[in-house]
C-alpha atoms as a PDB file:
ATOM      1  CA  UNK A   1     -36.580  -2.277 -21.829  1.00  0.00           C
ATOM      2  CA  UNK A   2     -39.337   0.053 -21.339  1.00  0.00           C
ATOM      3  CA  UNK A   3     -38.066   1.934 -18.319  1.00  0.00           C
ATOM      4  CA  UNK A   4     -34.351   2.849 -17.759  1.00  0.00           C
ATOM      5  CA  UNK A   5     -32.391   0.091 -15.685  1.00  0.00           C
ATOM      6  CA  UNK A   6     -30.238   0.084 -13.199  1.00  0.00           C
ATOM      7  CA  UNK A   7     -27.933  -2.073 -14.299  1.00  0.00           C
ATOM      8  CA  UNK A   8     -24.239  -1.911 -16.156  1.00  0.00           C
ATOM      9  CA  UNK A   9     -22.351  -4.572 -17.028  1.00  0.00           C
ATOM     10  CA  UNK A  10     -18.882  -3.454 -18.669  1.00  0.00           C
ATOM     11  CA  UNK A  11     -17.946  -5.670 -21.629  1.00  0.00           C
ATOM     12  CA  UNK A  12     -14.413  -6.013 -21.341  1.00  0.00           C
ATOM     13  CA  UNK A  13     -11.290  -8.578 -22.614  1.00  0.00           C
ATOM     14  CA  UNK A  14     -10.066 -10.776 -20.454  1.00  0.00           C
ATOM     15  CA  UNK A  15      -6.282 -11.512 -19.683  1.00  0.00           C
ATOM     16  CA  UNK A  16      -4.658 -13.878 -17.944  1.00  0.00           C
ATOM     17  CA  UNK A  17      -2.138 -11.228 -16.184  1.00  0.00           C
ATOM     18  CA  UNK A  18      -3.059 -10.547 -12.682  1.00  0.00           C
ATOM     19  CA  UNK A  19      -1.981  -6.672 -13.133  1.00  0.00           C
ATOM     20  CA  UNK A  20      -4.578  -6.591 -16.287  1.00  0.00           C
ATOM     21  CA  UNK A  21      -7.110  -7.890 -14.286  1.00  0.00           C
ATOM     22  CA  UNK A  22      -6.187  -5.857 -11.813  1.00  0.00           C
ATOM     23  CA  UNK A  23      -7.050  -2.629 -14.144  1.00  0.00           C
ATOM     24  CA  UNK A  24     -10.648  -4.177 -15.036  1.00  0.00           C
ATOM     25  CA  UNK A  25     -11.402  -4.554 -12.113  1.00  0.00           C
ATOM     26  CA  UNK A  26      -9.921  -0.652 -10.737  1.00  0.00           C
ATOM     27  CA  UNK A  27     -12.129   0.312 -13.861  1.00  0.00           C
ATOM     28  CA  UNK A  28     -15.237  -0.710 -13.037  1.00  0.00           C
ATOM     29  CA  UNK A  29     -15.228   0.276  -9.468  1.00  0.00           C
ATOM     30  CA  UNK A  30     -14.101   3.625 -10.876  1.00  0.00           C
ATOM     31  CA  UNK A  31     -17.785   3.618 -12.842  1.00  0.00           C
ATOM     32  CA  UNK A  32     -19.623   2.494 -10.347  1.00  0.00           C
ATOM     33  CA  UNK A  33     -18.452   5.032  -7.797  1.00  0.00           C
ATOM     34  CA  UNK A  34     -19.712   7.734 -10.653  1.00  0.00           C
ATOM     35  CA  UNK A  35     -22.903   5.403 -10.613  1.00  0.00           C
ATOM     36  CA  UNK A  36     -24.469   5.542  -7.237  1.00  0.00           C
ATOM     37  CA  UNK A  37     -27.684   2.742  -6.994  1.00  0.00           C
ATOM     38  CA  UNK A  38     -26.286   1.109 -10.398  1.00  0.00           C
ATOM     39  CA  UNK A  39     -25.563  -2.660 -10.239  1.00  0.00           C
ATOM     40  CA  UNK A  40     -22.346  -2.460 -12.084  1.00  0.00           C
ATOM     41  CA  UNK A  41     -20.542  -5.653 -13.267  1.00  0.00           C
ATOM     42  CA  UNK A  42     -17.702  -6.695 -15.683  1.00  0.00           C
ATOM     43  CA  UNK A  43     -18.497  -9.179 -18.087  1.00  0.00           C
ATOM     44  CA  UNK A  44     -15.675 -11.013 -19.691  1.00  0.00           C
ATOM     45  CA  UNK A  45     -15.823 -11.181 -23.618  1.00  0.00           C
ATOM     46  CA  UNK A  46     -13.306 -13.800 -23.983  1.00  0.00           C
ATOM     47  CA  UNK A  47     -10.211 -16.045 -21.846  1.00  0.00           C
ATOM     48  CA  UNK A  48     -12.023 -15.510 -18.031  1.00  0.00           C
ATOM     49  CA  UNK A  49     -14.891 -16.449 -16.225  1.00  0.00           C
ATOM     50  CA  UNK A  50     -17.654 -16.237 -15.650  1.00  0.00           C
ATOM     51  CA  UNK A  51     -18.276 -15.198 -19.778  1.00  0.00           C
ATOM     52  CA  UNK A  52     -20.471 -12.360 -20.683  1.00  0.00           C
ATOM     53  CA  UNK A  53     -23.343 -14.784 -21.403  1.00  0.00           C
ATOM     54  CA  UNK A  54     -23.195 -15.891 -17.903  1.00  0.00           C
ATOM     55  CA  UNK A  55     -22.502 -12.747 -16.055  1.00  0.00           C
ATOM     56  CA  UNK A  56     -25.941 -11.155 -18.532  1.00  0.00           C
ATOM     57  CA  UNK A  57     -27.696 -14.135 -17.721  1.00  0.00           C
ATOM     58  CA  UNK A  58     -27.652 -13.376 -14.213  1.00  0.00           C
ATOM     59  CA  UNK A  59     -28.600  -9.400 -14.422  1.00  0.00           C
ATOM     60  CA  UNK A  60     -31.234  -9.580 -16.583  1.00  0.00           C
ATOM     61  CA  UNK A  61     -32.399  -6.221 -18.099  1.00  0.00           C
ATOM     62  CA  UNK A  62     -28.814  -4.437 -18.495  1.00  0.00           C
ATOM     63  CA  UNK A  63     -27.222  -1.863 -20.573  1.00  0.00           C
ATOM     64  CA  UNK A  64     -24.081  -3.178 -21.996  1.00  0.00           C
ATOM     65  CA  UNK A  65     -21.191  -0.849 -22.775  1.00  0.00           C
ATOM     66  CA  UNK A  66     -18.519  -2.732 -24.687  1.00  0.00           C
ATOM     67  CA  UNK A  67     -14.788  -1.591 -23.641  1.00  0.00           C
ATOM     68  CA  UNK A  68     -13.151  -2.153 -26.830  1.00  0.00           C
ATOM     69  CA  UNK A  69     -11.283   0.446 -28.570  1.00  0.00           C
ATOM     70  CA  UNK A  70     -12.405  -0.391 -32.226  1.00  0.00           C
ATOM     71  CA  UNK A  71     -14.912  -3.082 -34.112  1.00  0.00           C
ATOM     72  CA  UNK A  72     -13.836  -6.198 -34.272  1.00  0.00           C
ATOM     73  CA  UNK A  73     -14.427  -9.451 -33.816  1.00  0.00           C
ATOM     74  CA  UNK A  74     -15.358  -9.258 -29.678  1.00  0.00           C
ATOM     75  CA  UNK A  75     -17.644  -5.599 -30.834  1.00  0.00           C
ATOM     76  CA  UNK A  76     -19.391  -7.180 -33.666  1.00  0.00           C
ATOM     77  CA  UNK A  77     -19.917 -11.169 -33.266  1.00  0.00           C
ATOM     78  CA  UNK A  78     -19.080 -12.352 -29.717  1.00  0.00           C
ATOM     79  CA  UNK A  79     -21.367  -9.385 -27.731  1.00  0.00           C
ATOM     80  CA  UNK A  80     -24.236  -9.275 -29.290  1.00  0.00           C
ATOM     81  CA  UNK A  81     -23.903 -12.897 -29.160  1.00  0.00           C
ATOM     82  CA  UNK A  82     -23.802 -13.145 -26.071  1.00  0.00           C
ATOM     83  CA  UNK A  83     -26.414 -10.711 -25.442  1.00  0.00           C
ATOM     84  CA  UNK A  84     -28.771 -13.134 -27.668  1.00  0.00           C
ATOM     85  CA  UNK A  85     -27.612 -16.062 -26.011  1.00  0.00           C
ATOM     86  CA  UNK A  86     -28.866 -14.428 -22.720  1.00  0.00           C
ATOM     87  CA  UNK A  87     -32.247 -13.932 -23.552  1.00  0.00           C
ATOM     88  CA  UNK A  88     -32.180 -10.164 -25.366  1.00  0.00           C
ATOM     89  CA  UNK A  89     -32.498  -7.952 -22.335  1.00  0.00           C
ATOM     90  CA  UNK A  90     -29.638  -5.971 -22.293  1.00  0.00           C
ATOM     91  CA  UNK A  91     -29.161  -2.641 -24.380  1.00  0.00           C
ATOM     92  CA  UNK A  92     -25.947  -2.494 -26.573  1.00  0.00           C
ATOM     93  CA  UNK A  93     -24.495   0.962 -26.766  1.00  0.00           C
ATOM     94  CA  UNK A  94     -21.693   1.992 -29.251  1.00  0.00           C
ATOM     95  CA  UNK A  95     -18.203   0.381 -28.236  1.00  0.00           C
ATOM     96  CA  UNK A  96     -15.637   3.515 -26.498  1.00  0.00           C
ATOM     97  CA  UNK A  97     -13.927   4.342 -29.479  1.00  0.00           C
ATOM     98  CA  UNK A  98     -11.419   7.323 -30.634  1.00  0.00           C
ATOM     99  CA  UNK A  99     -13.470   9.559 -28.142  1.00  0.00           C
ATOM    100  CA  UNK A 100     -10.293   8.500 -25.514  1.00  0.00           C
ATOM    101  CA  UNK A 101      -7.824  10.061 -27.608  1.00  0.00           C
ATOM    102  CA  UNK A 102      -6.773  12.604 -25.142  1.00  0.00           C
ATOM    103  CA  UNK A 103      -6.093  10.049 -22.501  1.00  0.00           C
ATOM    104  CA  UNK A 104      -3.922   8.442 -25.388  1.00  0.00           C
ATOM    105  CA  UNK A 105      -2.529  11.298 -25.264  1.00  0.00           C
ATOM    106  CA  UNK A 106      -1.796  11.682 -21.817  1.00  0.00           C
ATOM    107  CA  UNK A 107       0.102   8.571 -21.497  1.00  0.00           C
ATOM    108  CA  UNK A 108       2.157   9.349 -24.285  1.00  0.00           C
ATOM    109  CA  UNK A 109       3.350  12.190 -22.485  1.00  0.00           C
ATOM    110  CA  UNK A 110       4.136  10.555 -19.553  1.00  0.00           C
ATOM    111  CA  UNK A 111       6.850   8.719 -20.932  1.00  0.00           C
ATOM    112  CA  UNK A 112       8.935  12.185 -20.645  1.00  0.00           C
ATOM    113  CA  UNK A 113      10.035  11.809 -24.536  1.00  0.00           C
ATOM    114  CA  UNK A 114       9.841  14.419 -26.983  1.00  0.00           C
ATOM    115  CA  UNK A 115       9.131  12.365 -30.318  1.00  0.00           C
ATOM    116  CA  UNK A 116       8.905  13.635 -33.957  1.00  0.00           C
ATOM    117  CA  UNK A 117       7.175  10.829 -34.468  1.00  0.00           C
ATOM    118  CA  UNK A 118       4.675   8.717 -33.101  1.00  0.00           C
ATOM    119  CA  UNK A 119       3.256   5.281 -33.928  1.00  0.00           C
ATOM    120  CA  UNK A 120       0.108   4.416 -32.766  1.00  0.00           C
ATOM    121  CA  UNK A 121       0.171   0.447 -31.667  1.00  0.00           C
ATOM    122  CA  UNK A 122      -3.352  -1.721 -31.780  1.00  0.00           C
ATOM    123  CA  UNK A 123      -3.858  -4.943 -31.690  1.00  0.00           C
ATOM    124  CA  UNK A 124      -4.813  -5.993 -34.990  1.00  0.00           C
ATOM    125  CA  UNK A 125      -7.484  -8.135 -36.842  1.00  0.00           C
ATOM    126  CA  UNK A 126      -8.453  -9.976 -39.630  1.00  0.00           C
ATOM    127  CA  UNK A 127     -11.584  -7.367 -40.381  1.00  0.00           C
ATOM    128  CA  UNK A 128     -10.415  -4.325 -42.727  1.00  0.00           C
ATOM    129  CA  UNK A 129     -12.746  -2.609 -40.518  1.00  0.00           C
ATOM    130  CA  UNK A 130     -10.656  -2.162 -37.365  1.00  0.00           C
ATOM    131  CA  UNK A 131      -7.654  -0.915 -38.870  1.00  0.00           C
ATOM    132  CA  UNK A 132      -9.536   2.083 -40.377  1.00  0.00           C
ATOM    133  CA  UNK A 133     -10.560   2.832 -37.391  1.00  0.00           C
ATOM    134  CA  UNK A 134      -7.669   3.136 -35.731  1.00  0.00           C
ATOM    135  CA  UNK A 135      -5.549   5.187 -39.076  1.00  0.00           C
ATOM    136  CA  UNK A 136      -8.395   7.542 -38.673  1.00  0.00           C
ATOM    137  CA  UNK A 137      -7.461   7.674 -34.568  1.00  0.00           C
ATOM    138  CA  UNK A 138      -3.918   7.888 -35.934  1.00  0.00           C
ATOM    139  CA  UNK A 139      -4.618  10.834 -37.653  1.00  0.00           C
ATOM    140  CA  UNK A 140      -6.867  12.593 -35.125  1.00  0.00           C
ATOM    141  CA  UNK A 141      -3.934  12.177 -32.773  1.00  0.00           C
ATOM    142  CA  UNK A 142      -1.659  13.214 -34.743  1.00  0.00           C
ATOM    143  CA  UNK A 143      -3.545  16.644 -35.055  1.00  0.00           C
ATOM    144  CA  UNK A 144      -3.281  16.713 -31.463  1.00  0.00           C
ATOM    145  CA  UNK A 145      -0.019  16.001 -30.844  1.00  0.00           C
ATOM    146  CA  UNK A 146       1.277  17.824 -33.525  1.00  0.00           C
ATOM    147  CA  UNK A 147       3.628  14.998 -34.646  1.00  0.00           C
ATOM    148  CA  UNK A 148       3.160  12.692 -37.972  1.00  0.00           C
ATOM    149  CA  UNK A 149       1.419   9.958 -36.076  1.00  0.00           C
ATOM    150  CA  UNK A 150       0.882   6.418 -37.944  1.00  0.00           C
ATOM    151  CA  UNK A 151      -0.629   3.103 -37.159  1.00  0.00           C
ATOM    152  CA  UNK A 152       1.365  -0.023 -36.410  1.00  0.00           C
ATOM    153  CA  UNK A 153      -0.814  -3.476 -35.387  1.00  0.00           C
ATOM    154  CA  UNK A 154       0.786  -6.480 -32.800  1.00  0.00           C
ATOM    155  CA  UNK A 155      -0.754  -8.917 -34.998  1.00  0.00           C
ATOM    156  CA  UNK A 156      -3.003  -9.756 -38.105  1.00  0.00           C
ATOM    157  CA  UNK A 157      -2.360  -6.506 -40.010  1.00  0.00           C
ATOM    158  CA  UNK A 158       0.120  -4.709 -41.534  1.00  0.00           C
ATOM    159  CA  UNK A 159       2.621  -2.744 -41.024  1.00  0.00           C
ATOM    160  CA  UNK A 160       3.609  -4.551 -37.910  1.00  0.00           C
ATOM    161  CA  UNK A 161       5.059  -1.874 -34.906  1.00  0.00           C
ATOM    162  CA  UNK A 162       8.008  -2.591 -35.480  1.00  0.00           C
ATOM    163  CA  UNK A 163       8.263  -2.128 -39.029  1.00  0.00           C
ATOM    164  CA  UNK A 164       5.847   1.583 -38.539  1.00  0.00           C
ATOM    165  CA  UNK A 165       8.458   2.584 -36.354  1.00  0.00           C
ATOM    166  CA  UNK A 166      11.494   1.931 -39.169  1.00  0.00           C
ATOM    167  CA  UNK A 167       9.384   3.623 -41.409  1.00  0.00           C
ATOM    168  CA  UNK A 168       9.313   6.888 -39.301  1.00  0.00           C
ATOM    169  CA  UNK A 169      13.066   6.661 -38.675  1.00  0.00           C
ATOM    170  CA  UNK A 170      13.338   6.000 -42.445  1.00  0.00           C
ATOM    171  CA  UNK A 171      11.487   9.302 -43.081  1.00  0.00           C
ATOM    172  CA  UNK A 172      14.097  10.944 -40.916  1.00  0.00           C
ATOM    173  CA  UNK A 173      12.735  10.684 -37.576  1.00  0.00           C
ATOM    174  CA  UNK A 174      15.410  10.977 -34.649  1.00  0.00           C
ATOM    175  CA  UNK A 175      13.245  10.190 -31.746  1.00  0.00           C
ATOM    176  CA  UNK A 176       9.965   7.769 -32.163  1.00  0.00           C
ATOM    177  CA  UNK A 177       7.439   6.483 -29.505  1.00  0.00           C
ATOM    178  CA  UNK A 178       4.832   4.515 -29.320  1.00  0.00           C
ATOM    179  CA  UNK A 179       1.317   5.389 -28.207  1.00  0.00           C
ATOM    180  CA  UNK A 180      -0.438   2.259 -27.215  1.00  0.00           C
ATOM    181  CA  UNK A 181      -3.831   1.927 -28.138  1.00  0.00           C
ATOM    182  CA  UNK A 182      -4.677  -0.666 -25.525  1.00  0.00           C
ATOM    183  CA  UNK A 183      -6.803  -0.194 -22.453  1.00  0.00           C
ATOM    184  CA  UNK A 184      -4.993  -2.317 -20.095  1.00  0.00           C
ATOM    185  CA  UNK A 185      -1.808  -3.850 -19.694  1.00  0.00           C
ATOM    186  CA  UNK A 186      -1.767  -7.604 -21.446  1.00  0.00           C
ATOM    187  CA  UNK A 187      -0.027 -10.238 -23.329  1.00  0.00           C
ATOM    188  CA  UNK A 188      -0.023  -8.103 -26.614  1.00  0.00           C
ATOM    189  CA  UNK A 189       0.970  -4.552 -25.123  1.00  0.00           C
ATOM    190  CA  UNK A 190       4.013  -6.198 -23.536  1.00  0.00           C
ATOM    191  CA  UNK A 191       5.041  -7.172 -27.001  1.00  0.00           C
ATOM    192  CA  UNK A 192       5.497  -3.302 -27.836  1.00  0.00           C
ATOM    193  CA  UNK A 193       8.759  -2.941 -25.625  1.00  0.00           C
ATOM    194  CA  UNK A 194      10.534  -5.290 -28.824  1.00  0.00           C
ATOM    195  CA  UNK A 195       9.631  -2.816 -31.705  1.00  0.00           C
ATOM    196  CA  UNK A 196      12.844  -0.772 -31.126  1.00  0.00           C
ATOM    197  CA  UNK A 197      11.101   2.804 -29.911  1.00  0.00           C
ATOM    198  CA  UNK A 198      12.387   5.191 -28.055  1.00  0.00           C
ATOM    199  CA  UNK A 199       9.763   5.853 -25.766  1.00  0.00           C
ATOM    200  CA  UNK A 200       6.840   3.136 -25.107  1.00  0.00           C
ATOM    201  CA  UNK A 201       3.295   4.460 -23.415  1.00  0.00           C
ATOM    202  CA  UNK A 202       1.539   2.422 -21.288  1.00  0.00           C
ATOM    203  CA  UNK A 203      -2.063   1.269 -21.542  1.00  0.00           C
ATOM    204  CA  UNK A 204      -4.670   3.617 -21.009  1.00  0.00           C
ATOM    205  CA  UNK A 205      -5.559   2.001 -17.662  1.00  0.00           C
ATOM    206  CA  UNK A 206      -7.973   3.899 -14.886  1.00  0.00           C
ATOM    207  CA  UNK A 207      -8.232   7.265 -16.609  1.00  0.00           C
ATOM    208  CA  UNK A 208     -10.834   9.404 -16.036  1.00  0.00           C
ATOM    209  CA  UNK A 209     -11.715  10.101 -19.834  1.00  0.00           C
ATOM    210  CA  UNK A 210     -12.228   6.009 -19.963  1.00  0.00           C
ATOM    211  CA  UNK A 211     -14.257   6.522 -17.526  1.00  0.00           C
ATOM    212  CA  UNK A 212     -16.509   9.373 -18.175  1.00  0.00           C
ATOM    213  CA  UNK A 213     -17.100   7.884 -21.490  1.00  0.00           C
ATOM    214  CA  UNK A 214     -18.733   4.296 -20.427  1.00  0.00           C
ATOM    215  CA  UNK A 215     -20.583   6.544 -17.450  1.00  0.00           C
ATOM    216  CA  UNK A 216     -22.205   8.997 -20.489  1.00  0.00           C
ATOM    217  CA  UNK A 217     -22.714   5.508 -22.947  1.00  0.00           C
ATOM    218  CA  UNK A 218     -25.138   4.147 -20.171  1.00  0.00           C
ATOM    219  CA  UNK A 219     -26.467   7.849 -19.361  1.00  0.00           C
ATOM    220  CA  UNK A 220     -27.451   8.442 -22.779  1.00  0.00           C
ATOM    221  CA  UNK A 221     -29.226   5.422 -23.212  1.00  0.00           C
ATOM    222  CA  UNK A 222     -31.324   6.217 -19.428  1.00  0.00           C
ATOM    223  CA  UNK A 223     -32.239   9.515 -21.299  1.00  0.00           C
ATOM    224  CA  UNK A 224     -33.357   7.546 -24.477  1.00  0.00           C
ATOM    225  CA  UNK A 225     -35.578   5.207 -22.408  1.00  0.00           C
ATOM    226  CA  UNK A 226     -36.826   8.228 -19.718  1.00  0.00           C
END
């Protein structure tokens, strides 16, 4: 790419709910409206059509942000991939990341509960590398909060939610929540109302620090190019 594009395409997860497709969809209008003149798509990393292949394919020259909360699998194998597979013309910038913690935050606090303990609920994989990621966004919330705050995974890693939120109460917590670490609602943040919490946050969603960090991704990657 040797002059900055105006194009974004928004890697993102696919779900078969209609509400979570809903909140890709509220998303990206929500970064195109900070965008004004960029082409700004979603492209589907997995379970929806048309895939990320196609949807790069048919941009051309493109800066991808991926909208994944840590590295794993969809980050490190199945985007570039598909970037590859497209013919190379798109610019991969860093996946979002910990750098939404506040909006983590946020929904926590919506939930109206006072915890002494939080648990913060990912998703999970077989890569060591995502769940150190998100015990070092466990402990940078837990700075923030104030609160002990430790990791619990749906699936593929250990503990489970369910069994970081008997720990907690173990340790002599009265009141624990969870903070999910999910950015939209889905078949693996509905699990979290069965871990026995007190208080269960809701998906990031359409949050302005979600947001304002894809919009600066593809801004500092116009700045590298200008």
């Amino acid at each position: 790419m040797t002059e900055p594009t105006r194009r974004l395409v928004v890697a993102l997860h696919g779900t078969r709910l209609p509400e979570g497709q809903a909140a890709c969809v509220a998303l990206v209008n929500a970064v195109a409206a900070r965008l004004p003149g960029v082409d700004v798509r979603v492209g589907w990393a997995d379970l929806l059509t048309p895939t990320l292949t196609d949807t790069l394919r048919a941009v051309g020259e493109c800066v991808v942000v991926p909208g994944f909360l840590t590295t794993g699998y969809h980050v490190s194998y199945d985007v570039p991939k598909a970037i590859r597979d497209a013919g190379g013309r798109a610019v991969l910038t860093p996946h979002v990341g910990e750098g939404i913690l506040g909006a983590v935050a946020e929904r926590l606090a919506e939930t109206g509960v006072e915890a002494d303990a939080v648990v913060l609920a990912a998703a999970g994989s077989k890569r060591p590398e995502p769940a150190v990621e998100v015990r070092a966004a466990a402990a940078k919330l837990s700075a923030l909060l104030g609160v002990s705050v430790t990791a619990g995974f749906v699936t593929a890693a250990e503990p489970s939610v369910r069994e970081a939120v008997a720990q907690a109460r173990e340790a002599g917590a009265r009141r624990v929540a969870i903070a999910s670490y999910f950015l939209n609602p889905g078949l693996l943040p509905a699990r979290l109302e069965q871990a026995d919490a007190d208080a269960v946050a809701r998906p990031i969603g359409l949050h302005p620090q979600l947001v304002d960090a894809i919009v600066q991704r593809f801004l500092a990657v116009q700045r590298h190019v200008a």
